[in-house]
N, C-alpha and C. Protein backbone atom coordinates (compact mmCIF):
# COMPACT_ATOMS: atom_id res chain seq x y z
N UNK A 1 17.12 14.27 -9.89
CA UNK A 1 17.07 12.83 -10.08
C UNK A 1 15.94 12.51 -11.06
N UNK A 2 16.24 11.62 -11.23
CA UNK A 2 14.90 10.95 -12.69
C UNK A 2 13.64 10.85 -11.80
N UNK A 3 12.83 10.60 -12.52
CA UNK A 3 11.12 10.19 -11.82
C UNK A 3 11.41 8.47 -11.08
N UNK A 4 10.39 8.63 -9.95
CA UNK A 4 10.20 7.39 -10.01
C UNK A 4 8.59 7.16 -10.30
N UNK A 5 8.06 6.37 -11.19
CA UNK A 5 6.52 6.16 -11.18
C UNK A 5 6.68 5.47 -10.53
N UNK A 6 5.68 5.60 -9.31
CA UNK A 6 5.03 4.39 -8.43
C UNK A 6 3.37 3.88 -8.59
N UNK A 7 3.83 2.97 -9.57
CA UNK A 7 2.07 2.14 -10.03
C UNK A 7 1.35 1.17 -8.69
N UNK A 8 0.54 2.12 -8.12
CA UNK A 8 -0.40 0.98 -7.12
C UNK A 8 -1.85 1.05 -7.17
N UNK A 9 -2.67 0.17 -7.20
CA UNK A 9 -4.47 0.35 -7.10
C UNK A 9 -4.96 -1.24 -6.40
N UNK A 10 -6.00 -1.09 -6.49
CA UNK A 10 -6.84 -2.38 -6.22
C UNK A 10 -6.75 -3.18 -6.64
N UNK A 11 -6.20 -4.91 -6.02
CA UNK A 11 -6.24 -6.58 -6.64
C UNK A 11 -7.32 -6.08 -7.71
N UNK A 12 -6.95 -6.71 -9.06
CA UNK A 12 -8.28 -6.75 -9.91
C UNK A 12 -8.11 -5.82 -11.22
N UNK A 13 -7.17 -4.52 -10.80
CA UNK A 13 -7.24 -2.86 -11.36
C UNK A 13 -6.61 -3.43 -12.53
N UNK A 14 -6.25 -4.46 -12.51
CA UNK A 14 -5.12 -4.50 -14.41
C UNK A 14 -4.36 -3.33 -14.35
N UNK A 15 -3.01 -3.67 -13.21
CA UNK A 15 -2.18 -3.48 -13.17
C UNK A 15 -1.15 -3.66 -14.09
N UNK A 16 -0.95 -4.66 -13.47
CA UNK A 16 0.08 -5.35 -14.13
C UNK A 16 0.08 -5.92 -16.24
N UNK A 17 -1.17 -5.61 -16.67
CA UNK A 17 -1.74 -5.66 -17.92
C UNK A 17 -1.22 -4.31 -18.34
N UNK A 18 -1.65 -3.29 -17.80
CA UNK A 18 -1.54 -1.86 -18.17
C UNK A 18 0.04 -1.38 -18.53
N UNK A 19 0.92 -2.13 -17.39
CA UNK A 19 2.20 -1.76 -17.32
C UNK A 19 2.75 -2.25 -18.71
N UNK A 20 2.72 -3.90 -18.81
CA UNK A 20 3.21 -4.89 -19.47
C UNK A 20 2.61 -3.77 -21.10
N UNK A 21 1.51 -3.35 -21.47
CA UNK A 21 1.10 -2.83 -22.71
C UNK A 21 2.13 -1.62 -22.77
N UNK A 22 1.99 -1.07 -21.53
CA UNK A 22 2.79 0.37 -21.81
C UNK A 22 4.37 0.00 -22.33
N UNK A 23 4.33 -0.68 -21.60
CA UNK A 23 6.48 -1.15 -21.92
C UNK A 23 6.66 -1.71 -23.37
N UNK A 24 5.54 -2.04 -23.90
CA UNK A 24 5.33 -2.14 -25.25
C UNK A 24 5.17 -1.28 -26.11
N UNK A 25 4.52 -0.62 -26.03
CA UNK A 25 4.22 0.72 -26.75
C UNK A 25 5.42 2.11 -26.13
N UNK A 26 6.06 2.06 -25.55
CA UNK A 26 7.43 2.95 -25.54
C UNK A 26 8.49 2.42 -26.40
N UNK A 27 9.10 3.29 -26.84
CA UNK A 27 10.51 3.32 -28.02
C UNK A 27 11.26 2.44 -27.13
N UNK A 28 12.09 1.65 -28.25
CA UNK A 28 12.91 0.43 -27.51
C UNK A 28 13.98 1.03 -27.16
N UNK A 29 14.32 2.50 -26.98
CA UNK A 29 15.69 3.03 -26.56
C UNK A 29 15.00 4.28 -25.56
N UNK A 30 13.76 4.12 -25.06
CA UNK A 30 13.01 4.91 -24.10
C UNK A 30 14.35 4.86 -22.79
N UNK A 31 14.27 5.81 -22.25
CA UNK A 31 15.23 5.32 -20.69
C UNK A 31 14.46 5.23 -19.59
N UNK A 32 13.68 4.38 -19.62
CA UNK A 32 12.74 3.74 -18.63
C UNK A 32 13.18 2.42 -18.47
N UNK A 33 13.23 1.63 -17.40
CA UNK A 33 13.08 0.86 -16.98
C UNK A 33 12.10 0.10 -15.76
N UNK A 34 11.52 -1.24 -16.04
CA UNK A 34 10.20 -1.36 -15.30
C UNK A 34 10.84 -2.28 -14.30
N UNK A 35 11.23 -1.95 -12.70
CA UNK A 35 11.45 -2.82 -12.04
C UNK A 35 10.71 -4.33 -11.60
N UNK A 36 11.51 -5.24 -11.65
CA UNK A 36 10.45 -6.58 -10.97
C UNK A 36 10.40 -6.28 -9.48
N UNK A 37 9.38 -7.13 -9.18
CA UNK A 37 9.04 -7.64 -7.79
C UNK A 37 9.92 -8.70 -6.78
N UNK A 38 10.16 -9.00 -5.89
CA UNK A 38 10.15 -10.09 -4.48
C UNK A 38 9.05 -10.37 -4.34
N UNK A 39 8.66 -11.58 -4.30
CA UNK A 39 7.69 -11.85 -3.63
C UNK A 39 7.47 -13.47 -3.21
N UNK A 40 7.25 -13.53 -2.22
CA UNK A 40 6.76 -15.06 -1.16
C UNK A 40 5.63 -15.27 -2.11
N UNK A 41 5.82 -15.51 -2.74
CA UNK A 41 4.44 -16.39 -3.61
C UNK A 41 5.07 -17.18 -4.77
N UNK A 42 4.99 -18.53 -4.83
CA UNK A 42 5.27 -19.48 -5.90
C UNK A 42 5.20 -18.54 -7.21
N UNK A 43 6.26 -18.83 -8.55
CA UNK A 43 6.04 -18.20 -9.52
C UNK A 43 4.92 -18.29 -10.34
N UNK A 44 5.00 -20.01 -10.11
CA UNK A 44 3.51 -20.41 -10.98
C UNK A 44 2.34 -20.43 -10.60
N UNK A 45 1.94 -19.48 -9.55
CA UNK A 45 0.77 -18.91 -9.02
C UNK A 45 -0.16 -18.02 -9.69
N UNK A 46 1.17 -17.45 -10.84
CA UNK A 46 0.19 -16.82 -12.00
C UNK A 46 0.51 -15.48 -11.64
N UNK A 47 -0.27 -14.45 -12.57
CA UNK A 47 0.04 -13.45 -12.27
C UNK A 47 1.16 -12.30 -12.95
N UNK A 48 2.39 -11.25 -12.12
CA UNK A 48 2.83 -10.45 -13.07
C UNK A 48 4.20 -11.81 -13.27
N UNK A 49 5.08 -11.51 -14.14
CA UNK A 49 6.68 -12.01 -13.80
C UNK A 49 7.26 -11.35 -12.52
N UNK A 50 7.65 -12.55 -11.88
CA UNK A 50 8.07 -12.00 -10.39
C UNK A 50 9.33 -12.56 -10.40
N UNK A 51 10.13 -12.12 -9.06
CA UNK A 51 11.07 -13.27 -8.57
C UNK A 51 10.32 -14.35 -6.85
N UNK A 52 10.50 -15.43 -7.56
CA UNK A 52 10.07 -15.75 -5.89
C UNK A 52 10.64 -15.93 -5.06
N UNK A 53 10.73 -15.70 -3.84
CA UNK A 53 11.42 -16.33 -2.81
C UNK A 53 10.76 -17.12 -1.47
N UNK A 54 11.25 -17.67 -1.11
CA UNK A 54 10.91 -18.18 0.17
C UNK A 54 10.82 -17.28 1.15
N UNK A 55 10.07 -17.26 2.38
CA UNK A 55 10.22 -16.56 3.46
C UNK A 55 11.54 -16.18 4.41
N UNK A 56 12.40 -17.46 4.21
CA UNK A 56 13.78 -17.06 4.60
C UNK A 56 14.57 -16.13 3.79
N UNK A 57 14.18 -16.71 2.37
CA UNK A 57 14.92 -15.61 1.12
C UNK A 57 14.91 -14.00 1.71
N UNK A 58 13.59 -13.79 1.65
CA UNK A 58 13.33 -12.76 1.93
C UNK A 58 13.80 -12.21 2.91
N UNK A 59 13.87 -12.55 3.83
CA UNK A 59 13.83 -12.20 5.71
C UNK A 59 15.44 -11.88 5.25
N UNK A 60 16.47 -13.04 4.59
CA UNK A 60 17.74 -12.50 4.61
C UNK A 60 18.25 -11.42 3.59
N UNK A 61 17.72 -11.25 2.57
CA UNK A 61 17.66 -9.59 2.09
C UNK A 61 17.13 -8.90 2.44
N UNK A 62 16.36 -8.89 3.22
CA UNK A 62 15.39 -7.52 3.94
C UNK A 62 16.56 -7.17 4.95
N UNK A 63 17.16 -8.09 5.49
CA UNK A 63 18.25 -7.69 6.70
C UNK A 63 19.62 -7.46 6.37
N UNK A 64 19.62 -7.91 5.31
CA UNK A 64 21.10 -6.95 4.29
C UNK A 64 20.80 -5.95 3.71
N UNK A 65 19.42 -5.26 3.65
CA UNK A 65 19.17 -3.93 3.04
C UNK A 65 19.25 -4.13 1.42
N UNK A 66 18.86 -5.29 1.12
CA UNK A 66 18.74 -5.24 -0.54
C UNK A 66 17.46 -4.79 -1.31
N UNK A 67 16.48 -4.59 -0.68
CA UNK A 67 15.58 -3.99 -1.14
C UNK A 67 15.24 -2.25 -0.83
N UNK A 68 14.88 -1.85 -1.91
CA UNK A 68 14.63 -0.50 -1.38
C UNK A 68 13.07 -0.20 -0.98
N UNK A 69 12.39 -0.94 -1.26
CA UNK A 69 11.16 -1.02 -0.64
C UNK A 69 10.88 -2.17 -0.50
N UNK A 70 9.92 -2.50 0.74
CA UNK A 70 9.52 -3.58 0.98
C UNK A 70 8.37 -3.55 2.24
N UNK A 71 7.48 -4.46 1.84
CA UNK A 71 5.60 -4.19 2.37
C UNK A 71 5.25 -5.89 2.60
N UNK A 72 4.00 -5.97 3.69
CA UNK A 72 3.42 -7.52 3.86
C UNK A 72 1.82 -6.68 3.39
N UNK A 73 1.57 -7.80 2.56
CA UNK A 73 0.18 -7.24 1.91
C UNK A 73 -0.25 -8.93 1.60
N UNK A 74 -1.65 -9.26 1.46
CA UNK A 74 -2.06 -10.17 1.15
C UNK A 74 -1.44 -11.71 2.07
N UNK A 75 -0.78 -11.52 2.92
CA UNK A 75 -0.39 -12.88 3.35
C UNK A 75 0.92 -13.18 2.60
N UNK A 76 1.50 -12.26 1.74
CA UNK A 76 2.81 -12.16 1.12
C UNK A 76 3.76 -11.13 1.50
N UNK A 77 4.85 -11.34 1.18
CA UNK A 77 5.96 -10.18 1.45
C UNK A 77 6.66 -9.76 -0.03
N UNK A 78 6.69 -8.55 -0.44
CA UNK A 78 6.69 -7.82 -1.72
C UNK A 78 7.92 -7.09 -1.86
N UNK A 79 8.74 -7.28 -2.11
CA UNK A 79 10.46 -6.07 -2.47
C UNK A 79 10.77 -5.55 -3.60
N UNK A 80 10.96 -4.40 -3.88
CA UNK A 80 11.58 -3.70 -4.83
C UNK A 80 12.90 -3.67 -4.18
N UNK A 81 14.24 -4.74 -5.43
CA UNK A 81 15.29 -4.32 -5.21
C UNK A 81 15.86 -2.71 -5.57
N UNK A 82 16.98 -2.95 -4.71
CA UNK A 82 17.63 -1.52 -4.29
C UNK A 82 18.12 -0.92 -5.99
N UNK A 83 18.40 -2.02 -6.39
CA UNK A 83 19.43 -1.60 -7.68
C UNK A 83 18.28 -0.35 -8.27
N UNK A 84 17.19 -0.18 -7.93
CA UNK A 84 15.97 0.95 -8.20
C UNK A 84 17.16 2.57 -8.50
N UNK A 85 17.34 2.53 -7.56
CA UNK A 85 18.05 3.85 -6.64
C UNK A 85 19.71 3.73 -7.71
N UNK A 86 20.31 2.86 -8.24
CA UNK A 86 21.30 3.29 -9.27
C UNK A 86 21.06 3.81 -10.62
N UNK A 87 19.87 2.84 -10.82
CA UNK A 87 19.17 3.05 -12.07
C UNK A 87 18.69 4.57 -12.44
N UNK A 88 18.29 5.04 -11.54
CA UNK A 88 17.38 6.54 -11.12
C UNK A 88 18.89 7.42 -11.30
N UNK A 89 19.96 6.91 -10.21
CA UNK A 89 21.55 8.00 -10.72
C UNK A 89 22.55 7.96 -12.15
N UNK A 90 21.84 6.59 -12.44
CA UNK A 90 21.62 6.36 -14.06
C UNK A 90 21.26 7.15 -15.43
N UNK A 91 20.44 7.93 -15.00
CA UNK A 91 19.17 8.62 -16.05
C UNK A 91 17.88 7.84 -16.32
N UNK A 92 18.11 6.97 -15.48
CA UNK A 92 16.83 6.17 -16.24
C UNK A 92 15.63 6.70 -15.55
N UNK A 93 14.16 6.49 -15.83
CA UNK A 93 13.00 6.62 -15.20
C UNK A 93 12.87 5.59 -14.63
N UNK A 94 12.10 5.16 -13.71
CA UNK A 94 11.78 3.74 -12.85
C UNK A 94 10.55 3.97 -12.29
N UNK A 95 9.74 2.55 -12.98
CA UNK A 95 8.61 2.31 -13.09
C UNK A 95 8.39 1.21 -11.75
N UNK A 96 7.77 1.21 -10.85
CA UNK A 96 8.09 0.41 -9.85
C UNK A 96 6.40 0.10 -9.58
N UNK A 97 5.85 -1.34 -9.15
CA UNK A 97 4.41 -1.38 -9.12
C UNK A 97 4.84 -1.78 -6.92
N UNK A 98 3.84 -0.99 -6.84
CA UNK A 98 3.87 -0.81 -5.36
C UNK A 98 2.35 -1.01 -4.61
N UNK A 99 2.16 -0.55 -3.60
CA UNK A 99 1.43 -0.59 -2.56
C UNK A 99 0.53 0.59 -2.05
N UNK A 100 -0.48 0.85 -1.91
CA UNK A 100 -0.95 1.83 -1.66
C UNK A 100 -0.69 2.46 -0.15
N UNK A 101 -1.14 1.23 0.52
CA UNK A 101 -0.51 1.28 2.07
C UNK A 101 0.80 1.38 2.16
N UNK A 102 1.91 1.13 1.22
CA UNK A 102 3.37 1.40 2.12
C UNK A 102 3.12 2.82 1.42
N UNK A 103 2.73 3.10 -0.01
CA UNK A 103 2.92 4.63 -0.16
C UNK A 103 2.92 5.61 0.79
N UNK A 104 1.55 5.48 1.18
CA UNK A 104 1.29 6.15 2.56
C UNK A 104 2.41 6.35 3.63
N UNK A 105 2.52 5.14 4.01
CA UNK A 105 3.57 5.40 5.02
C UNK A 105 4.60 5.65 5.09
N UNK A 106 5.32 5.58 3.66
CA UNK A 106 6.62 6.29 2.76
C UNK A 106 6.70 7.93 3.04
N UNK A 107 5.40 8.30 2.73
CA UNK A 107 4.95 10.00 2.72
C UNK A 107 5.46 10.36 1.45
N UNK A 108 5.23 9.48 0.12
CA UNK A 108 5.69 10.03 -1.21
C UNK A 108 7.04 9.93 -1.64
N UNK A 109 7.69 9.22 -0.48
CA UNK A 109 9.03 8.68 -1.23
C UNK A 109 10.16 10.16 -1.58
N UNK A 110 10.13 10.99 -2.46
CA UNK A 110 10.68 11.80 -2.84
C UNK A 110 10.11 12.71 -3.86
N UNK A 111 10.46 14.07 -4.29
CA UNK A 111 10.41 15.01 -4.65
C UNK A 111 9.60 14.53 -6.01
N UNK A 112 11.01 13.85 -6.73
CA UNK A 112 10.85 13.00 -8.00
C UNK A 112 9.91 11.82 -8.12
N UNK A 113 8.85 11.72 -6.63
CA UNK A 113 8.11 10.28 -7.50
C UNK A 113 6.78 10.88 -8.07
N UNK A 114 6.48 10.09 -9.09
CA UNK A 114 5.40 10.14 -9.40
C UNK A 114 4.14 9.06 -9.05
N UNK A 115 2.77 9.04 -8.26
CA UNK A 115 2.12 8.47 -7.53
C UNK A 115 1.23 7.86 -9.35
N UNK A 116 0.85 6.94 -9.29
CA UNK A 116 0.15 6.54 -10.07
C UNK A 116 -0.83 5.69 -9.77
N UNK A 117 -2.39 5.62 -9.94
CA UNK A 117 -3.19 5.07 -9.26
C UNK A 117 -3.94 4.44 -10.30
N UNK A 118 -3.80 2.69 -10.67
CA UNK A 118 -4.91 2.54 -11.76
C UNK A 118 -5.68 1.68 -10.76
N UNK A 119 -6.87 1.95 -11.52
CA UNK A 119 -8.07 1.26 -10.40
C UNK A 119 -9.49 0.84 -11.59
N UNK A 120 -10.29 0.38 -11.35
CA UNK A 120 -11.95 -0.33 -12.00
C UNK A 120 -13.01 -0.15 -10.55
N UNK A 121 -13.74 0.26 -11.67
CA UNK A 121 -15.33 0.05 -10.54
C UNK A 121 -15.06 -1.51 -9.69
N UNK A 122 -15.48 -1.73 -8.54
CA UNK A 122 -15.58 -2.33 -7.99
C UNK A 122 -16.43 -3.94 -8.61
N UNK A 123 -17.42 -4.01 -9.08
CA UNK A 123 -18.05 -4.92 -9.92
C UNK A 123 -16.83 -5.43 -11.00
N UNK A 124 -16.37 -4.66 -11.81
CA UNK A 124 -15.17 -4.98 -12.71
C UNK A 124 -13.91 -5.60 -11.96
N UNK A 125 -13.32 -5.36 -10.66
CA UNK A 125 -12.51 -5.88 -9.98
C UNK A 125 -12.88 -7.33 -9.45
N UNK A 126 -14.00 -7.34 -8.95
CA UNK A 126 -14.57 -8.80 -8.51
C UNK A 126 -14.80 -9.89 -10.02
N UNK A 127 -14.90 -9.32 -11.16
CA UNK A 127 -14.84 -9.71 -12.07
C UNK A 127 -13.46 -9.80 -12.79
N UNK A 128 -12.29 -9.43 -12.60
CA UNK A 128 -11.24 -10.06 -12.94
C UNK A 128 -10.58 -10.69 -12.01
N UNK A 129 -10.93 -10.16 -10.49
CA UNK A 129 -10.34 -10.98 -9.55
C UNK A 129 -10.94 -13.36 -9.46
N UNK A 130 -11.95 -12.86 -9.91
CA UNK A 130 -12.62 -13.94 -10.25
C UNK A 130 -11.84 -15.50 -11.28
N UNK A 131 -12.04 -14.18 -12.43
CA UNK A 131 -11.43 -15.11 -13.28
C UNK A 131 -10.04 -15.41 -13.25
N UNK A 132 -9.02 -14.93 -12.50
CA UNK A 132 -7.74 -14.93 -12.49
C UNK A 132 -7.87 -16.39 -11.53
N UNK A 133 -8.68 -16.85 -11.05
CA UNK A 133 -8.93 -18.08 -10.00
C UNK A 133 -7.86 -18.23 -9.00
N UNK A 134 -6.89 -17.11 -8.47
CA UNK A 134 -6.28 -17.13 -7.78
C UNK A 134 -5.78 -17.64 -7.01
N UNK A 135 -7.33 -17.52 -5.84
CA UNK A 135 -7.29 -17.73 -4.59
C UNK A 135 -9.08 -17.57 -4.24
N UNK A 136 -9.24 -18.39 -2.83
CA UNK A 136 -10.22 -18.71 -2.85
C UNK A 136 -11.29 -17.79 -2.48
N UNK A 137 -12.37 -17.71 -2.54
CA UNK A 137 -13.79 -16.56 -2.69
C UNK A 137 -13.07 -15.81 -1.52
N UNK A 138 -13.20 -16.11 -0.08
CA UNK A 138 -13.11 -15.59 1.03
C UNK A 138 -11.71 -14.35 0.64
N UNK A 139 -10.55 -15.09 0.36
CA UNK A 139 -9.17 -13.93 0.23
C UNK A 139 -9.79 -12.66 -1.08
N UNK A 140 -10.38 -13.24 -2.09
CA UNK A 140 -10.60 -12.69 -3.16
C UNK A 140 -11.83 -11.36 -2.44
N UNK A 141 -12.69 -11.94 -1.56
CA UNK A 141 -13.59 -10.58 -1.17
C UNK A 141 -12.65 -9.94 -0.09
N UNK A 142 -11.70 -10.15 0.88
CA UNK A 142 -11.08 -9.30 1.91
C UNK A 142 -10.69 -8.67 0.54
N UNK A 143 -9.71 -8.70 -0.51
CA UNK A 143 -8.84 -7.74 -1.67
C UNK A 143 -9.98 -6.78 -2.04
N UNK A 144 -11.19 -7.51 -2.21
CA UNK A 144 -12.61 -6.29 -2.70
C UNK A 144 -12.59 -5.65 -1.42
N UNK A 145 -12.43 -5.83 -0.22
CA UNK A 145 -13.23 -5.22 0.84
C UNK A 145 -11.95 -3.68 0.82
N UNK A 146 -10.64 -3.70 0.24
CA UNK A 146 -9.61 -3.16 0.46
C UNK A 146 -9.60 -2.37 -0.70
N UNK A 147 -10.56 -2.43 -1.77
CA UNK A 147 -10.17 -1.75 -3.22
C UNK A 147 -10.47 -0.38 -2.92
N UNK A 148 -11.11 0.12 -1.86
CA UNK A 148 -11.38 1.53 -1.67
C UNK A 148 -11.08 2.09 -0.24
N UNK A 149 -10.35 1.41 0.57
CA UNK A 149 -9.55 1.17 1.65
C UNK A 149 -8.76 2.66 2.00
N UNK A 150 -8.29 2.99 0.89
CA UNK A 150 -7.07 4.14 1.02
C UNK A 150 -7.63 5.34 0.42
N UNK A 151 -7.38 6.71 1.11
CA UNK A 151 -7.53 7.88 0.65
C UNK A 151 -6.26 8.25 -0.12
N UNK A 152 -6.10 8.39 -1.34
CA UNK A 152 -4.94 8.98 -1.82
C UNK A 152 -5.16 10.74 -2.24
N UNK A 153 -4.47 11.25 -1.24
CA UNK A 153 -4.22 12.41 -1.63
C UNK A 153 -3.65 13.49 -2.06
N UNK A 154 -2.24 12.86 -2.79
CA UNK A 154 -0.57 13.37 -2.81
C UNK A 154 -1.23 13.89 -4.53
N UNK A 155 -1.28 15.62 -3.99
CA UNK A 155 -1.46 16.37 -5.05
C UNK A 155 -0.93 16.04 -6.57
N UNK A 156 0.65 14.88 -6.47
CA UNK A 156 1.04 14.52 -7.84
C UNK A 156 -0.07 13.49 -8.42
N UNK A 157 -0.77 13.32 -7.63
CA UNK A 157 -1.42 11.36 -8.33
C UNK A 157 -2.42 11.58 -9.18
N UNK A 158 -1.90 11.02 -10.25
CA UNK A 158 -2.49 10.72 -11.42
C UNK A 158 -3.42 9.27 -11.17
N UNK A 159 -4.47 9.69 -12.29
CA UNK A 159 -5.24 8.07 -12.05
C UNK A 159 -5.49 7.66 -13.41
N UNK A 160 -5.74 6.43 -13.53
CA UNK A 160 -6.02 6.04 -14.59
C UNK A 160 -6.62 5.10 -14.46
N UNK A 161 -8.51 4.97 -14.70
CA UNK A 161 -9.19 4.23 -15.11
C UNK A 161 -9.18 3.04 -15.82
N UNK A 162 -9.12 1.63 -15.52
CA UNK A 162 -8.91 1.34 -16.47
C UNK A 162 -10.55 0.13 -16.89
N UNK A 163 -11.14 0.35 -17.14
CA UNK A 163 -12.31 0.07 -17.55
C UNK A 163 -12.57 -0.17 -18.66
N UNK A 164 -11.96 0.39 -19.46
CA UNK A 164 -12.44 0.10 -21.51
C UNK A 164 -11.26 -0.55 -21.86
N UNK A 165 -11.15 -0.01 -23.06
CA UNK A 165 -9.83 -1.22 -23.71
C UNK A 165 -8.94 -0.75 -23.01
N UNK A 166 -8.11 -1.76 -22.90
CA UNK A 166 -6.36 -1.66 -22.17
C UNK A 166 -6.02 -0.82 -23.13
N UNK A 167 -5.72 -0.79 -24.06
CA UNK A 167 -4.88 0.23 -25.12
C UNK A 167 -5.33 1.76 -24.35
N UNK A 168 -6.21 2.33 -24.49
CA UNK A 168 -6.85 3.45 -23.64
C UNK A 168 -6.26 3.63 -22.69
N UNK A 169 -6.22 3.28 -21.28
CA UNK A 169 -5.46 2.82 -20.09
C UNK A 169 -3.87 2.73 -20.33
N UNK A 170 -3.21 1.99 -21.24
CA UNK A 170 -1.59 2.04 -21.25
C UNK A 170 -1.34 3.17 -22.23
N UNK A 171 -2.20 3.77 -22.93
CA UNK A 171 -1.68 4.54 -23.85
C UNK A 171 -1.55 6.09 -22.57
N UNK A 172 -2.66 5.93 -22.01
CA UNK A 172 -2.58 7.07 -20.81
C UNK A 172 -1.21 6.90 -19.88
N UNK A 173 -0.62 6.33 -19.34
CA UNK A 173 0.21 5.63 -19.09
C UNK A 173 1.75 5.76 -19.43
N UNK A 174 1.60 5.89 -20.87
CA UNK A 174 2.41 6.19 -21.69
C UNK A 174 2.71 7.63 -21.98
N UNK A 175 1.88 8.16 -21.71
CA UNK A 175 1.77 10.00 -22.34
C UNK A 175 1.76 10.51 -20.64
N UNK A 176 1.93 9.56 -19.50
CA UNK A 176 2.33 10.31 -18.67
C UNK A 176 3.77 10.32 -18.39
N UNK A 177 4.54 8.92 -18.76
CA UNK A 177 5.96 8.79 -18.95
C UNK A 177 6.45 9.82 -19.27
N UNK A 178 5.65 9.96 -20.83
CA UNK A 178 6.76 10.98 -21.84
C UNK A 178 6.18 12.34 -21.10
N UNK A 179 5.33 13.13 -20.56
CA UNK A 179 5.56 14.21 -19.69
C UNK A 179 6.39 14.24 -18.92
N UNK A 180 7.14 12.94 -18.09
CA UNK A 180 8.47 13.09 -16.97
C UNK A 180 9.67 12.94 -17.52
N UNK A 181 9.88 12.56 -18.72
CA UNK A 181 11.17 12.59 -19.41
C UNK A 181 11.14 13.83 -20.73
N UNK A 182 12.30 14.30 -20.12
CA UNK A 182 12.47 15.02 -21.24
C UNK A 182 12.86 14.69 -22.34
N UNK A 183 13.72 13.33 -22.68
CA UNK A 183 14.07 12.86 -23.98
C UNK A 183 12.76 12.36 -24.78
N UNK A 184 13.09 12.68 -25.73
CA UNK A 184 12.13 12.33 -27.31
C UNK A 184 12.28 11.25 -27.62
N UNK A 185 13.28 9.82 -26.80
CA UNK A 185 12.80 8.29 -26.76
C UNK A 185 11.40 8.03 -26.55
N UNK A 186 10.88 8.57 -25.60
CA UNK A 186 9.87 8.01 -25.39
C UNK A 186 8.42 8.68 -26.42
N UNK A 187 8.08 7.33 -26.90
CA UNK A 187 7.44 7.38 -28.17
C UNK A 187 6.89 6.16 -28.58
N UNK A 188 5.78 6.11 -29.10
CA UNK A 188 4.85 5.16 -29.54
C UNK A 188 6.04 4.15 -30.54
N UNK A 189 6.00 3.31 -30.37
CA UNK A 189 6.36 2.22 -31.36
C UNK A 189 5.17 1.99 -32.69
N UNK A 190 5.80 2.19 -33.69
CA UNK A 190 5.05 1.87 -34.89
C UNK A 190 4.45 0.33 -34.97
């Protein structure tokens, strides 16, 4: 089966920055695809492109099995639809931004995933968690109190710092893609 990258780190880690650069900088005929999110949080709350739903939304695809993963983190509820798992019998790679805590309790998902961990010094996290004005001081320090929360120890996991320029960070990112695909799509865009 294809890879699955599973991107998870600490509120703050420029996640979702890192991804968004990388999907840029791969060949526009790469066979990757970057799954969206579910999530109980208003769209215009800011943040990655999501889908939102309501709490009922949710509750009634979680109970039709439309998601292939799905986690309560932050006072929200988070789904990766299923269509993940065609895409993957597809050829495609699937880039999925996840959870550190459901990882865990997944036990690595499968053979084919790849664990991906971007994370920032702690000072740097309180400093973008900041400016993103989210949510208020109190939620914003429980997310700091959680940035070092998890032992990750799944011999595949890659990390990636992301502390200096984003380009640095998605270009790493990028050159770990093209190690899981064997096609020669995946490639820097001029």
């Amino acid at each position: 089966m294809t890879p699955l990258v599973y991107v998870m780190g600490p509120s703050g880690a420029g996640k979702d920055s890192v991804m968004n650069l990388a999907r840029d900088m791969l060949a526009p005929d790469a066979p990757v695809v970057f799954a969206h999110r579910y999530i109980t949080r208003p769209a215009e709350a800011g943040g990655e492109n999501h889908i939102a739903l309501t709490q009922a939304e949710f509750a009634l695809r979680r109970e039709h099995g439309l998601f292939a993963f799905h986690w309560v983190a932050h006072g929200n509820h988070y789904g990766i639809g299923r269509e993940v798992h065609g895409w993957r019998k597809a050829g495609l790679a699937v880039v999925i931004s996840g959870s550190r805590e459901h990882f865990l309790k997944l036990g690595g998902i499968d053979d084919d995933t790849w664990p991906v961990l971007i994370t920032a010094p702690v000072a740097r996290l309180a400093e973008r968690l900041a400016a993103r004005g989210r949510e208020p001081g109190s939620a914003t320090a429980a997310r700091l109190d959680r940035s070092e929360a998890y032992d990750m120890t799944d011999p595949r996991l890659v990390t990636i710092l992301n502390d200096g320029a984003l380009e640095t960070a998605a270009q790493s990112f990028v050159s770990l893609i093209a190690r899981l695909q064997p096609s020669s799509a995946v490639r820097r865009r001029a």
